[in-house]
Each structure stands twice: as structure tokens, then as C-alpha cells.
N, C-alpha and C. Protein backbone atom coordinates (compact mmCIF):
# COMPACT_ATOMS: atom_id res chain seq x y z
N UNK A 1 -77.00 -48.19 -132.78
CA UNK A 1 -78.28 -47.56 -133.01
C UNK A 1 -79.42 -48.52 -132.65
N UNK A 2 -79.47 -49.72 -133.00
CA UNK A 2 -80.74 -51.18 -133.07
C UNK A 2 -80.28 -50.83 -131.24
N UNK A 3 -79.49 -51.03 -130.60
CA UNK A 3 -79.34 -51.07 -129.42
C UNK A 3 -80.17 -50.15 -128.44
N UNK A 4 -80.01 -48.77 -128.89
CA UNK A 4 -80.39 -47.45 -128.38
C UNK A 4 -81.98 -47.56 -128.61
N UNK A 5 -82.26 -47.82 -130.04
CA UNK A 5 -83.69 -48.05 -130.12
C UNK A 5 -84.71 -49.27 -129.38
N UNK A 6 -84.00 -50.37 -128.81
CA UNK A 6 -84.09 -51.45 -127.81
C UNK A 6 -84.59 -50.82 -126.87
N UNK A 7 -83.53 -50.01 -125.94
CA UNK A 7 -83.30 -49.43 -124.85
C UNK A 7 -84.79 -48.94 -124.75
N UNK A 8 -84.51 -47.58 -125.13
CA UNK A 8 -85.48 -46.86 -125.81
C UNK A 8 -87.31 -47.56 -125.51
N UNK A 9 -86.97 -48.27 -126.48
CA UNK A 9 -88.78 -49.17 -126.26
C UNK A 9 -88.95 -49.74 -125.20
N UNK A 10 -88.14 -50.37 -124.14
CA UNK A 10 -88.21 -50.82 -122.99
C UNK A 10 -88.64 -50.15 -122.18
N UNK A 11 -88.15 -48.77 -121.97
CA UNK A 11 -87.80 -47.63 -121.17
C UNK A 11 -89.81 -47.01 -121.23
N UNK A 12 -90.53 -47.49 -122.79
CA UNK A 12 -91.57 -46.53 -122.66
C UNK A 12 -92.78 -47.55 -121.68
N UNK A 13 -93.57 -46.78 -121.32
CA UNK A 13 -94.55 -47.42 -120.43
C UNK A 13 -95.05 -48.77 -121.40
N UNK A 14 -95.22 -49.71 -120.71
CA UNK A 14 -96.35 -50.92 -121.59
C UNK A 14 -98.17 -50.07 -122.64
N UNK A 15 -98.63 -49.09 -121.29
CA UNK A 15 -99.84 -48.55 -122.08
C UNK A 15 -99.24 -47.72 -123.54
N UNK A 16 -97.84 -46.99 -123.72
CA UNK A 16 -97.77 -46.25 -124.67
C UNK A 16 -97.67 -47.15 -126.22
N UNK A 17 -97.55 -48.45 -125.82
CA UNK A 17 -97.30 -49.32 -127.02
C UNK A 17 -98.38 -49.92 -126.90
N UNK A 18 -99.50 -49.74 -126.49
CA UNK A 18 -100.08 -51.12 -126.22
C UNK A 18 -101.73 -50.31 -127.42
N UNK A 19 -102.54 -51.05 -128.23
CA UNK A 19 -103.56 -50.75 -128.84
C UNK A 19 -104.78 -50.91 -127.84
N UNK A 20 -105.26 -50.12 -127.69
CA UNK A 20 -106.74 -50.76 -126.43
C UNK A 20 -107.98 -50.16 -127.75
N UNK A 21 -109.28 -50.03 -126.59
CA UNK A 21 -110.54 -50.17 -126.97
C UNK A 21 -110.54 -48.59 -127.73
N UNK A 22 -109.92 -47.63 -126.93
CA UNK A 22 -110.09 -46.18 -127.35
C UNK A 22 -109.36 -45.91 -128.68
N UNK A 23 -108.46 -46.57 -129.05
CA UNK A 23 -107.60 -45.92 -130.17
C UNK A 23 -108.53 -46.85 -131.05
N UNK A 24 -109.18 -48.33 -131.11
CA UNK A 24 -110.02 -48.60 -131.99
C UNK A 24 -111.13 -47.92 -132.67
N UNK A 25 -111.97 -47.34 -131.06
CA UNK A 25 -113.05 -46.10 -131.11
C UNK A 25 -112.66 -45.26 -132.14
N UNK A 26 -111.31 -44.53 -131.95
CA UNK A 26 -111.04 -43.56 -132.59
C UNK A 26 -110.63 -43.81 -134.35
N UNK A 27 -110.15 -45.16 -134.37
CA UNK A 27 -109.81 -45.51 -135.98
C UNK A 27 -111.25 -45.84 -136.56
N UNK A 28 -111.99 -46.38 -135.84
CA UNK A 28 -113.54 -46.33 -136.71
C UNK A 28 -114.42 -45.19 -136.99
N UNK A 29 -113.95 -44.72 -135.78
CA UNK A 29 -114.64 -43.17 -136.17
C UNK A 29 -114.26 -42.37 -137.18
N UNK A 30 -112.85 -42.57 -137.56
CA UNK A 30 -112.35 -41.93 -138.89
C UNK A 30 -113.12 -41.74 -139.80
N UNK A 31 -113.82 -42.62 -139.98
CA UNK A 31 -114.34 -43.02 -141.29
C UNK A 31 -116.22 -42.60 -140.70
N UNK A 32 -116.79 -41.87 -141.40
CA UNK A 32 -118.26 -41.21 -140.94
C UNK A 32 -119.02 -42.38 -141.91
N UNK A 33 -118.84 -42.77 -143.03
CA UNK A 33 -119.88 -42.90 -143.89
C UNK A 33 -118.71 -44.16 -144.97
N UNK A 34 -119.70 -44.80 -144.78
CA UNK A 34 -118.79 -46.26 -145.14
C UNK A 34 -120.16 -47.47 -146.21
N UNK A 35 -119.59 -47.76 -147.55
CA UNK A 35 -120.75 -48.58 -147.78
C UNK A 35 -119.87 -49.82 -148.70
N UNK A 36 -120.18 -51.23 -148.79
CA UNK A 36 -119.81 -52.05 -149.33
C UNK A 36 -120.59 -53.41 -149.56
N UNK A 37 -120.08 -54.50 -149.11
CA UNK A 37 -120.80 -55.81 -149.71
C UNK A 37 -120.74 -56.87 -148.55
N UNK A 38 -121.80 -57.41 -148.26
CA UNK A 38 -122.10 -58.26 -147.10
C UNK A 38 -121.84 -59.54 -147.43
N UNK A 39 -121.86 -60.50 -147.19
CA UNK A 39 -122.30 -62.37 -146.74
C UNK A 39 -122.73 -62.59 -145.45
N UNK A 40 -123.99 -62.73 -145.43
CA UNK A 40 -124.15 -62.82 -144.02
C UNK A 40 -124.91 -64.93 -143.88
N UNK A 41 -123.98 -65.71 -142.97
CA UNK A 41 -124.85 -66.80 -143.25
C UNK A 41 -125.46 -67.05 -141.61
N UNK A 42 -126.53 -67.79 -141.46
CA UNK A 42 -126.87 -68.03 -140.34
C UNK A 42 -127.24 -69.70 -140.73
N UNK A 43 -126.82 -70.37 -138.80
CA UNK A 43 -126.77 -71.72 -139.01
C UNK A 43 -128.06 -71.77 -137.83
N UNK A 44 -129.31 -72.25 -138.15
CA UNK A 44 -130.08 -72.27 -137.64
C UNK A 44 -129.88 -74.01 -136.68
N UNK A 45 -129.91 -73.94 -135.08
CA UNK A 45 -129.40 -75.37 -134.67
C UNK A 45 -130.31 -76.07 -134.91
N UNK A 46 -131.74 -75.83 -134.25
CA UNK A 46 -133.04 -76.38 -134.41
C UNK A 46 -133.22 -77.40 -135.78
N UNK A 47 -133.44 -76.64 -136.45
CA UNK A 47 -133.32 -77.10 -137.68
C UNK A 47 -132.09 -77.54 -138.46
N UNK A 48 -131.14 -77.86 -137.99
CA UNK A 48 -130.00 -77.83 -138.44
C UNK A 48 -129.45 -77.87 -140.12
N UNK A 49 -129.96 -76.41 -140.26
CA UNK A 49 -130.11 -75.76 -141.76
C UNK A 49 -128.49 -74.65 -141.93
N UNK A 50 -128.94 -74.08 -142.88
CA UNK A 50 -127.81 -72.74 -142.70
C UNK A 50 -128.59 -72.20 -144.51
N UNK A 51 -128.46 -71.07 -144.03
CA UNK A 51 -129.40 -70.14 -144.45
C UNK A 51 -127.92 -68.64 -144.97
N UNK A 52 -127.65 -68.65 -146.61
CA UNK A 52 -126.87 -67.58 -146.83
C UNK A 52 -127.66 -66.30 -147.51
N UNK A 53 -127.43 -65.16 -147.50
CA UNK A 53 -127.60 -63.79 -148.06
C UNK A 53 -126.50 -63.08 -148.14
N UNK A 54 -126.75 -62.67 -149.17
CA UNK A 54 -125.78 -61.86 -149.51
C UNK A 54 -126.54 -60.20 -149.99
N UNK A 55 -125.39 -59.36 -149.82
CA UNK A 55 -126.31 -58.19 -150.20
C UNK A 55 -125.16 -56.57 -150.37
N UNK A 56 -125.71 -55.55 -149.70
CA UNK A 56 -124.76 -54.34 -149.61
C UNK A 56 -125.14 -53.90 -148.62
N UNK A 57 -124.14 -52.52 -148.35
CA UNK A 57 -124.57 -51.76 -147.06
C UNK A 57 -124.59 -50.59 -147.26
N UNK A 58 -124.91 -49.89 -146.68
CA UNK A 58 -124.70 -48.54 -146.11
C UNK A 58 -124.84 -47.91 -144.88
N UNK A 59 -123.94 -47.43 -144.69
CA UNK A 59 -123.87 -46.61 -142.91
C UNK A 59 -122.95 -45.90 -142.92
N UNK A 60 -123.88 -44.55 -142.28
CA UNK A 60 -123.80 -43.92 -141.79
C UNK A 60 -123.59 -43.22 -140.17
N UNK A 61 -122.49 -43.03 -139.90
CA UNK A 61 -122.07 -43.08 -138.54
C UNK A 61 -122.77 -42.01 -137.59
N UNK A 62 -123.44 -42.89 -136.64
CA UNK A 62 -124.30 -42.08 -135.39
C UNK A 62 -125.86 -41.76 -136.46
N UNK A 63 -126.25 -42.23 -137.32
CA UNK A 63 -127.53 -41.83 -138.28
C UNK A 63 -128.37 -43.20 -138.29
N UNK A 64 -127.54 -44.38 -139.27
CA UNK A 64 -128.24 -45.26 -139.60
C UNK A 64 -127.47 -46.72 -140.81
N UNK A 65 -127.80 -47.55 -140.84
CA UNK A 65 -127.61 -48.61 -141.43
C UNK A 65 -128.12 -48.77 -142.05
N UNK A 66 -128.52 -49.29 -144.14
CA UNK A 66 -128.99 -49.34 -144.60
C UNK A 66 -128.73 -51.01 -144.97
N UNK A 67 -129.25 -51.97 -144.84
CA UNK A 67 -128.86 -53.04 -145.08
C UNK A 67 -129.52 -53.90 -146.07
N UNK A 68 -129.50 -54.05 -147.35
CA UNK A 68 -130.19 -54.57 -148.35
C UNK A 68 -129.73 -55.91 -149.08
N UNK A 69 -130.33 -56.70 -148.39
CA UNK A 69 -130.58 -58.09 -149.22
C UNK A 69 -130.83 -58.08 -150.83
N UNK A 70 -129.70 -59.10 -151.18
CA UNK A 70 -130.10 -59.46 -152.57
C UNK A 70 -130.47 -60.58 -152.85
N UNK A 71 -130.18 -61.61 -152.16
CA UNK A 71 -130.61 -63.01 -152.31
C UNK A 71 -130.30 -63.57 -151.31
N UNK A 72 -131.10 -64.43 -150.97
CA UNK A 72 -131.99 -64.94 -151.94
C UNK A 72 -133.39 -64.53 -152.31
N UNK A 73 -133.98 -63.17 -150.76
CA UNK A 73 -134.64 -62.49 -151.43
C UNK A 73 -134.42 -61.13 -151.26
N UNK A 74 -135.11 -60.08 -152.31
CA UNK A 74 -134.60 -59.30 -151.71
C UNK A 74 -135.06 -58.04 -150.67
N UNK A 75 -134.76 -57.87 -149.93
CA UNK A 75 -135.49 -56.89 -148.94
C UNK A 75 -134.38 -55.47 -148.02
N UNK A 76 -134.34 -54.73 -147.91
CA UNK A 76 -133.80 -53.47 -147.45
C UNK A 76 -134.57 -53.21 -146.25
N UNK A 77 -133.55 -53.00 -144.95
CA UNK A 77 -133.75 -52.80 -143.76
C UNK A 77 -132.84 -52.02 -143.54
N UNK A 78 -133.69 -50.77 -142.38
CA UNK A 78 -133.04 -49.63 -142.07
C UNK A 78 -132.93 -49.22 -140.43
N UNK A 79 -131.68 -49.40 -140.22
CA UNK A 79 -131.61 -49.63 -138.56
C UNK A 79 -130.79 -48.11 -138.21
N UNK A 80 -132.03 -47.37 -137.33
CA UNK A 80 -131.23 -46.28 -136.73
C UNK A 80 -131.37 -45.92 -135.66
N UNK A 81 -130.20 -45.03 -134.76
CA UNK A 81 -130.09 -44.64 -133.95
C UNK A 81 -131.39 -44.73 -132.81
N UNK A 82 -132.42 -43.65 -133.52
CA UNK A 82 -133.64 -43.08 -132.96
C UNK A 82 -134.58 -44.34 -133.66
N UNK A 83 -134.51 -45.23 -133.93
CA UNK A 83 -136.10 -45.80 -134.12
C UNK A 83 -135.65 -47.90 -134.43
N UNK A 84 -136.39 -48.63 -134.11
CA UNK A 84 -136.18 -49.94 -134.76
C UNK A 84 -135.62 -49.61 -136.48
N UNK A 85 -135.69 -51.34 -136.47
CA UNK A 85 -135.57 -51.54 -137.94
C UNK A 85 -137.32 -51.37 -138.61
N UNK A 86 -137.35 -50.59 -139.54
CA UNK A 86 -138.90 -50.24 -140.29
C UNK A 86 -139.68 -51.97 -140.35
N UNK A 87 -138.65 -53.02 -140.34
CA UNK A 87 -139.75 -54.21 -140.38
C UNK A 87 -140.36 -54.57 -138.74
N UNK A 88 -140.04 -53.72 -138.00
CA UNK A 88 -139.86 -54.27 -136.81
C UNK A 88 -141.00 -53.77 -135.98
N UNK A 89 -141.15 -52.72 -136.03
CA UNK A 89 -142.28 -51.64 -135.46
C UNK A 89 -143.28 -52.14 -134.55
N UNK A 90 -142.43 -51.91 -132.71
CA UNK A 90 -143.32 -52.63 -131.64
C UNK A 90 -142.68 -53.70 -131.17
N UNK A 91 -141.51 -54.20 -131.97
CA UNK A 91 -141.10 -55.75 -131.53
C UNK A 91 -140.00 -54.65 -130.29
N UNK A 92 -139.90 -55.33 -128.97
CA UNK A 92 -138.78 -54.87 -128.61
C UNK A 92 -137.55 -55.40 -128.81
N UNK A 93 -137.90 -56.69 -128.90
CA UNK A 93 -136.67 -57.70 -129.37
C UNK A 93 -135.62 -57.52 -130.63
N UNK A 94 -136.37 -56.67 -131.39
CA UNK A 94 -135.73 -56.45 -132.48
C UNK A 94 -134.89 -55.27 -132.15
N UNK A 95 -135.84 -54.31 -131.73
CA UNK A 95 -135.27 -53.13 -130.99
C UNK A 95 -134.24 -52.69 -130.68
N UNK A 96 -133.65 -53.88 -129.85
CA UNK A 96 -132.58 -54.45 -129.06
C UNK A 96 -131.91 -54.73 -129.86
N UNK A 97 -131.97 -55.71 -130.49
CA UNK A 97 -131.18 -56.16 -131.40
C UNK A 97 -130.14 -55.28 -132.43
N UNK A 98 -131.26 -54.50 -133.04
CA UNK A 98 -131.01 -52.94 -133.78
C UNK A 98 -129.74 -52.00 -133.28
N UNK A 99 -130.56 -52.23 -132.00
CA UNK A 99 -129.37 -51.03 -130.94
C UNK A 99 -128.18 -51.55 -130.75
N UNK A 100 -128.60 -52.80 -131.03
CA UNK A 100 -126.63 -53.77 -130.11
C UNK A 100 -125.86 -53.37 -131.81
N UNK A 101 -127.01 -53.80 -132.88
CA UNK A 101 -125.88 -54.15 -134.09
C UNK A 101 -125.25 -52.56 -134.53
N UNK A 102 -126.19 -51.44 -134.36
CA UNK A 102 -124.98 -50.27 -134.16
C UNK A 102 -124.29 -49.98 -133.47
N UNK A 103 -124.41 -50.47 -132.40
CA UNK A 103 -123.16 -49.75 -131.08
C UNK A 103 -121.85 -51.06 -131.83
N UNK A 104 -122.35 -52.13 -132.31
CA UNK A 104 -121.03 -53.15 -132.87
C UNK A 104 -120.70 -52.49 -134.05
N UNK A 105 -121.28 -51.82 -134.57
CA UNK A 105 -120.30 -51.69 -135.94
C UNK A 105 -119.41 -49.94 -135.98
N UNK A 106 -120.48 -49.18 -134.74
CA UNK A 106 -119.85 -47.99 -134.44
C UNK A 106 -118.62 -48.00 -133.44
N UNK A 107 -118.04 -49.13 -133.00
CA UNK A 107 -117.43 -49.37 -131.86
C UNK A 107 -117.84 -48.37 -130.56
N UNK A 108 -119.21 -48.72 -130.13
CA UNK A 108 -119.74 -47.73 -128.77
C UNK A 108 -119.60 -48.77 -128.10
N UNK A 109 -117.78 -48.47 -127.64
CA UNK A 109 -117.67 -49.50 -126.19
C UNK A 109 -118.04 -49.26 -124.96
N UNK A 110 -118.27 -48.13 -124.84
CA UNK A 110 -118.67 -47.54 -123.23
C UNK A 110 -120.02 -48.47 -123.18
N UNK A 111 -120.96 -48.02 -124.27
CA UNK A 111 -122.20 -48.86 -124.25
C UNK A 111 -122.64 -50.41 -124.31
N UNK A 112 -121.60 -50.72 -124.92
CA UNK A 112 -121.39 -52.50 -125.04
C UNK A 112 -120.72 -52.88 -123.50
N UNK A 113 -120.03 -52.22 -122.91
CA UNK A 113 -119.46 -52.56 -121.41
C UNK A 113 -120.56 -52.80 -120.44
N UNK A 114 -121.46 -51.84 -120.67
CA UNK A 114 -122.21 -52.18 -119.34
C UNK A 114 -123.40 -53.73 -120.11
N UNK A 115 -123.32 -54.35 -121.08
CA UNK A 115 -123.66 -55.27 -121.31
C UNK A 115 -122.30 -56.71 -121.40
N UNK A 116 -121.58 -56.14 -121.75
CA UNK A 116 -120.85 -57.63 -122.16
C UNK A 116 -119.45 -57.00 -121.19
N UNK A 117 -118.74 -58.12 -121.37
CA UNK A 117 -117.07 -58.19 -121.04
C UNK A 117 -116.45 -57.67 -122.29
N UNK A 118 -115.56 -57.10 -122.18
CA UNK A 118 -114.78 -56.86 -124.01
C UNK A 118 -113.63 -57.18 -123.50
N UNK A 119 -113.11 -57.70 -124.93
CA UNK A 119 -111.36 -58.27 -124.72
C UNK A 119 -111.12 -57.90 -125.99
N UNK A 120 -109.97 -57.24 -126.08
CA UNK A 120 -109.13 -56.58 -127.26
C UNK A 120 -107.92 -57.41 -127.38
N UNK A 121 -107.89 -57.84 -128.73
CA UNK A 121 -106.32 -58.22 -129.03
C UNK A 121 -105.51 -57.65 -130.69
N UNK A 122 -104.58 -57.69 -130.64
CA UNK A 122 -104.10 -57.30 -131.97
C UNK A 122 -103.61 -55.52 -131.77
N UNK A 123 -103.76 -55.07 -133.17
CA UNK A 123 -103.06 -53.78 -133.20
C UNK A 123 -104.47 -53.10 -134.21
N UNK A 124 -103.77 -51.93 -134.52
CA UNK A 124 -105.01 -50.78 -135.53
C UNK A 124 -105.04 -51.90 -137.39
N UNK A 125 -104.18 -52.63 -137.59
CA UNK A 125 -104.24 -53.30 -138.66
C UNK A 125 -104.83 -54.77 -139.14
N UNK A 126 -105.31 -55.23 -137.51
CA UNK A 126 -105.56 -56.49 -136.98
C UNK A 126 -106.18 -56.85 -135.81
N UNK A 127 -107.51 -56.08 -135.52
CA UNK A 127 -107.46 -56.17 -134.35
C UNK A 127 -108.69 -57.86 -133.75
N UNK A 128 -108.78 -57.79 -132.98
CA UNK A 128 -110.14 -58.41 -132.54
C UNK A 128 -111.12 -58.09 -131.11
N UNK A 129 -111.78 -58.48 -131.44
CA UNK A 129 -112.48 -57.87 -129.95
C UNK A 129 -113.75 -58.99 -129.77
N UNK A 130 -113.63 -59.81 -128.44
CA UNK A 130 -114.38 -60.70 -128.27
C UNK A 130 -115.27 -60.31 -127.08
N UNK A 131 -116.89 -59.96 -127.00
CA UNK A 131 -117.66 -59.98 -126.21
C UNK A 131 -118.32 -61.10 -125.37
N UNK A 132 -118.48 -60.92 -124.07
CA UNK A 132 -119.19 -62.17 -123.78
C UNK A 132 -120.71 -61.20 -122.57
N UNK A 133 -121.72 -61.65 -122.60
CA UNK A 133 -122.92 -61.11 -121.79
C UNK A 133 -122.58 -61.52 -120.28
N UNK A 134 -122.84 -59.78 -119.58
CA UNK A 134 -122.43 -60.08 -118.17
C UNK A 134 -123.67 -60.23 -117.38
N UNK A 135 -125.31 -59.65 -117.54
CA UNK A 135 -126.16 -60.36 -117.15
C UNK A 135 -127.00 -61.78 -117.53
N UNK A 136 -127.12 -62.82 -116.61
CA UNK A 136 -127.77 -64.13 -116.80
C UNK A 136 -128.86 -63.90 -118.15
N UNK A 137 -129.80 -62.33 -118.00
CA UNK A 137 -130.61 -62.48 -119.01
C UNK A 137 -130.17 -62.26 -120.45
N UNK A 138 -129.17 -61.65 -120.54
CA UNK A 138 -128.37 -61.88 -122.12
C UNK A 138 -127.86 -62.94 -122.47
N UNK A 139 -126.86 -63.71 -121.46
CA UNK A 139 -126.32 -65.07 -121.62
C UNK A 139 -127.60 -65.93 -122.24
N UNK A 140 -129.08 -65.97 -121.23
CA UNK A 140 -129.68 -67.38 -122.06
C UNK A 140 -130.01 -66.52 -123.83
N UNK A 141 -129.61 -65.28 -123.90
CA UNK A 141 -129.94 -65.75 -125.68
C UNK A 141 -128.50 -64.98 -126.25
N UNK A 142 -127.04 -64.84 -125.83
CA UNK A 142 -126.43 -64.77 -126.77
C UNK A 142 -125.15 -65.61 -125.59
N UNK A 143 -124.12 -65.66 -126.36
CA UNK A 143 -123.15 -67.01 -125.91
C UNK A 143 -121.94 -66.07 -126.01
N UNK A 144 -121.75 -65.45 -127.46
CA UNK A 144 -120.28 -64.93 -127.48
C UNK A 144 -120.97 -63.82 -128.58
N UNK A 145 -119.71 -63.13 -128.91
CA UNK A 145 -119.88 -61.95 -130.19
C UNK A 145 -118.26 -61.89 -130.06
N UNK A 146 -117.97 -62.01 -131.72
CA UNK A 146 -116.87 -61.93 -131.75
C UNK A 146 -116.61 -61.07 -133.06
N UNK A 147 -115.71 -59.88 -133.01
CA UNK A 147 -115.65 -58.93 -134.01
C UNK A 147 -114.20 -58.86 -134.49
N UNK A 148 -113.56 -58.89 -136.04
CA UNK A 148 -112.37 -58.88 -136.31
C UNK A 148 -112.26 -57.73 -137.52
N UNK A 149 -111.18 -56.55 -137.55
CA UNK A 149 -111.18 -56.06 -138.27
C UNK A 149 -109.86 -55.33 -138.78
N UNK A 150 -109.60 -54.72 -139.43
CA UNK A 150 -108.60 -53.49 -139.69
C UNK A 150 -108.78 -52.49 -139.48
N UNK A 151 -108.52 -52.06 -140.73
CA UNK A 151 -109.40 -50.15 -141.12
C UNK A 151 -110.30 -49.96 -140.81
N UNK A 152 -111.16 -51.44 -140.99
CA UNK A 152 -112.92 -51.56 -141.16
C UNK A 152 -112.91 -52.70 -140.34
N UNK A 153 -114.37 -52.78 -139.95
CA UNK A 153 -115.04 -54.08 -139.20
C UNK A 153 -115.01 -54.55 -140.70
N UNK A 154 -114.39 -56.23 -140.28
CA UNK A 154 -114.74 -57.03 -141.76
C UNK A 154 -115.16 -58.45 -141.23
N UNK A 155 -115.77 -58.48 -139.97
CA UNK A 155 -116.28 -60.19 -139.72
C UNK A 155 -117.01 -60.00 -138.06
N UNK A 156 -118.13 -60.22 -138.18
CA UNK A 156 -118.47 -60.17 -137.20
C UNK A 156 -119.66 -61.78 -136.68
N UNK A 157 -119.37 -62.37 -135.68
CA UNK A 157 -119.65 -63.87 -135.77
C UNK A 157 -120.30 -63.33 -134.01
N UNK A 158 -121.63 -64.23 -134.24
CA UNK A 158 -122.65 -64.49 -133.12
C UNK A 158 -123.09 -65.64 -132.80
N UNK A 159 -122.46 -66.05 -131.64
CA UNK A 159 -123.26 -67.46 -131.39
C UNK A 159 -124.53 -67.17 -130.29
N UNK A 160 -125.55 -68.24 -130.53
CA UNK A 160 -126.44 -67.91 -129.73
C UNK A 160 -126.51 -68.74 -128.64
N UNK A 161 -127.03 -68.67 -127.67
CA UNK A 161 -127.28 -69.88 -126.68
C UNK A 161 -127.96 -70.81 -126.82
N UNK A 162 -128.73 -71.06 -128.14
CA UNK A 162 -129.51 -72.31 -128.55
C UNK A 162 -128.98 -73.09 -129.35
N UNK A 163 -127.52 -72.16 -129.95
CA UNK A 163 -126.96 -73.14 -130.74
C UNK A 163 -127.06 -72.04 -131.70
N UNK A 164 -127.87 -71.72 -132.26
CA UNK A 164 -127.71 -70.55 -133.61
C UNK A 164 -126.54 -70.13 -133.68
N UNK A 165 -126.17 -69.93 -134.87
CA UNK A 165 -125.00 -68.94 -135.32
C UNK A 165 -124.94 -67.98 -136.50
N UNK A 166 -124.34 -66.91 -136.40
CA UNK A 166 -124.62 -66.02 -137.10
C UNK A 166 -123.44 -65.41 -137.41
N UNK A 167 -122.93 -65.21 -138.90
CA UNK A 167 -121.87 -64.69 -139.50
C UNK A 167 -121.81 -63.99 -140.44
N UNK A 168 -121.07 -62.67 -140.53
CA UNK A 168 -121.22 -61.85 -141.39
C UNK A 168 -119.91 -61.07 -141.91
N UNK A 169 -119.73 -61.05 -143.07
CA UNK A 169 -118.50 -60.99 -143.55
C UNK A 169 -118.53 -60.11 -144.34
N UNK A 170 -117.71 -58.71 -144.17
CA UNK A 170 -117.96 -57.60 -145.40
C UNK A 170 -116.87 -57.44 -145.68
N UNK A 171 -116.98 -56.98 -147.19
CA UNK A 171 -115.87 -56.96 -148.02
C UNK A 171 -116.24 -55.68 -148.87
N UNK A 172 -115.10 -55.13 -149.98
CA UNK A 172 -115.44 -54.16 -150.75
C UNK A 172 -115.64 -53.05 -149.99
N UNK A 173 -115.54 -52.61 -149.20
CA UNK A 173 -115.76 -51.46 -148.36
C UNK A 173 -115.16 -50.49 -148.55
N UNK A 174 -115.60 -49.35 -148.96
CA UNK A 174 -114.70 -47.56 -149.13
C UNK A 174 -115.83 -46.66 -148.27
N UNK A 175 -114.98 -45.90 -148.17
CA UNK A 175 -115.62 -44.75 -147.20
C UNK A 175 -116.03 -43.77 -148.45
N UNK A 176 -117.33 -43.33 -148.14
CA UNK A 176 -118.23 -42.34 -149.19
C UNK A 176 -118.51 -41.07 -147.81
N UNK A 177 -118.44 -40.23 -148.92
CA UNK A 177 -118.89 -38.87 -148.36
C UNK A 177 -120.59 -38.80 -148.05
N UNK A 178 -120.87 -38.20 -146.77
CA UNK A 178 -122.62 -38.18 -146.69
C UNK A 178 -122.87 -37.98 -147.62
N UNK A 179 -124.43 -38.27 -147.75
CA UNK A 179 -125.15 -37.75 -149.05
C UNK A 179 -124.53 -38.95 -150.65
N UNK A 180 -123.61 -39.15 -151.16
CA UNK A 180 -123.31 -40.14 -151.84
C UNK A 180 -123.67 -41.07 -151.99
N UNK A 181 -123.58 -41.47 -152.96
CA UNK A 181 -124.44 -42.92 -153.68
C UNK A 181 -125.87 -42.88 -152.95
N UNK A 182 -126.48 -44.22 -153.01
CA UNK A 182 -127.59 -44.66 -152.57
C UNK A 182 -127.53 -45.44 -151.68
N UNK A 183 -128.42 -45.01 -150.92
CA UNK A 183 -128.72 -46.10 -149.38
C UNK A 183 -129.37 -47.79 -149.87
């Protein structure tokens, strides 16, 4: 029988075993409405500081991100689809920024492709996915993006091209029905 089932797995194509970008798409999408608990630290190079917050989330898939700082101070930022983050209003930089950090946590790889390289490794229980910027003008301000998760995105790490770094680590995470709890 272990023999036949050998056979068997050999026999199937490499793509039928293999986890890519689409079956990730599709395991994040499972989940519409997802809220839990952040650490986000940033290592500023310049200054060679590092700077932690911690806080909660909420998001909502294809709507919006509710992202609320608890400390060290506290402040709530709301990043969606259709508009900046509300602190942002006019910056395009932020804009941008806004737009990249939902297409990363919605897995919109079609949309992250025509900006970065993507490389997938692992399976639906483990995966990772490492970006790198394919035009010169993204490279001088981001270096890498590197995303690791399961069920859920649970680590997502940004280096910058000046040296900055940026890490964010969520934990506690359950999927809530729209409308539930508080943003």
C-alpha cells in the first residue's frame, strides 16, 4: 500500500502538490473580517533608536483597516481602499503607503507583481512570501518586504533602503463577522 501511494505521488504533476500565490489568495480570503493584537517595532537607522507600539486591529476585507495604537501613545488610523489614512490627507506618500499595506495584508498579488518580485515558500500552514521592488524608484526607498504566515498573516518585516526597519507581529487573531465588535 506505502508503495502504491509512492507511485501514486510521483505519477501527479509537480503543480498539483505544489502551494503557489493563488491558493494563498484564496486561504486569506477565507476569512472577510479579521481583528486582533499588533507589536509593531521600528528601528529608525539615522538615529539609531527603535521605537515599539503596541496596539489592535481591525480589518475588514476589500473595506478598510482600523489600526489603533495603545502605547506608547495612543492614536487610531484608518486605512481604506477608496481614501488615505484620515492622518494623511494630501500626503501622496502616505497614500502609497496605505495602498501597498492593504494589498499586503489582503494578499492582492496581481497588484503587488507589477511592483515587486514575489517568491513563495512553504505550504497553507507555513507559508512565506518575500518581495523585492522591480522599479529603481521603489528600490531607493524600500529594500525587501518580507511576509510569514498560516491561517493568518502573523509577521510582516520591512527594510528600508536607508537602513530603517520595520516589524510587525500579530497575534490573537479570530475572524469576526462584519459589523462585530468595534473598529
Amino acid at each position: 500500500m506505502t508503495r502504491l501511494l509512492a507511485l501514486l505521488l510521483c505519477l501527479l504533476p509537480a503543480t498539483a502538490l505544489a502551494f503557489g500565490l493563488e491558493d494563498l489568495q484564496r486561504q486569506l480570503e477565507a476569512t472577510p473580517s479579521l481583528e486582533g493584537r499588533f507589536v509593531q517595532t521600528r528601528h529608525l537607522a539615522d538615529l539609531d533608536s527603535q521605537l515599539e507600539s503596541t496596539g489592535h486591529f481591525r480589518y475588514e476585507r476589500d473595506v478598510r483597516v482600523v489600526w489603533t495604537l495603545e502605547t506608547p501613545v495612543e492614536e487610531r488610523l484608518e486605512f481604506s481602499a477608496d481614501s488615505p489614512p484620515e492622518v494623511a490627507a494630501g500626503d501622496r506618500r502616505q497614500a502609497e503607503a496605505a495602498a501597498l499595506f492593504l494589498d499586503l495584508l489582503q494578499g492582492h498579488w496581481q497588484a503587488l507583481e507589477e511592483r515587486f518580485t514575489l517568491t513563495l515558500s512553504g505550504d497553507a500552514s507555513a507559508w512565506r512570501v518575500t518581495l523585492r521592488p522591480r522599479q529603481a524608484a521603489l528600490r531607493q526607498r524600500i529594500e525587501e518586504i518580507r511576509l510569514r504566515g498560516g491561517r493568518y498573516l502573523e509577521r510582516l518585516a520591512l527594510d528600508a533602503a536607508n537602513g530603517d526597519r520595520l516589524r510587525v507581529r500579530l497575534s490573537d487573531q479570530r475572524a469576526v463577522e462584519a459589523g462585530d465588535a468595534t473598529p
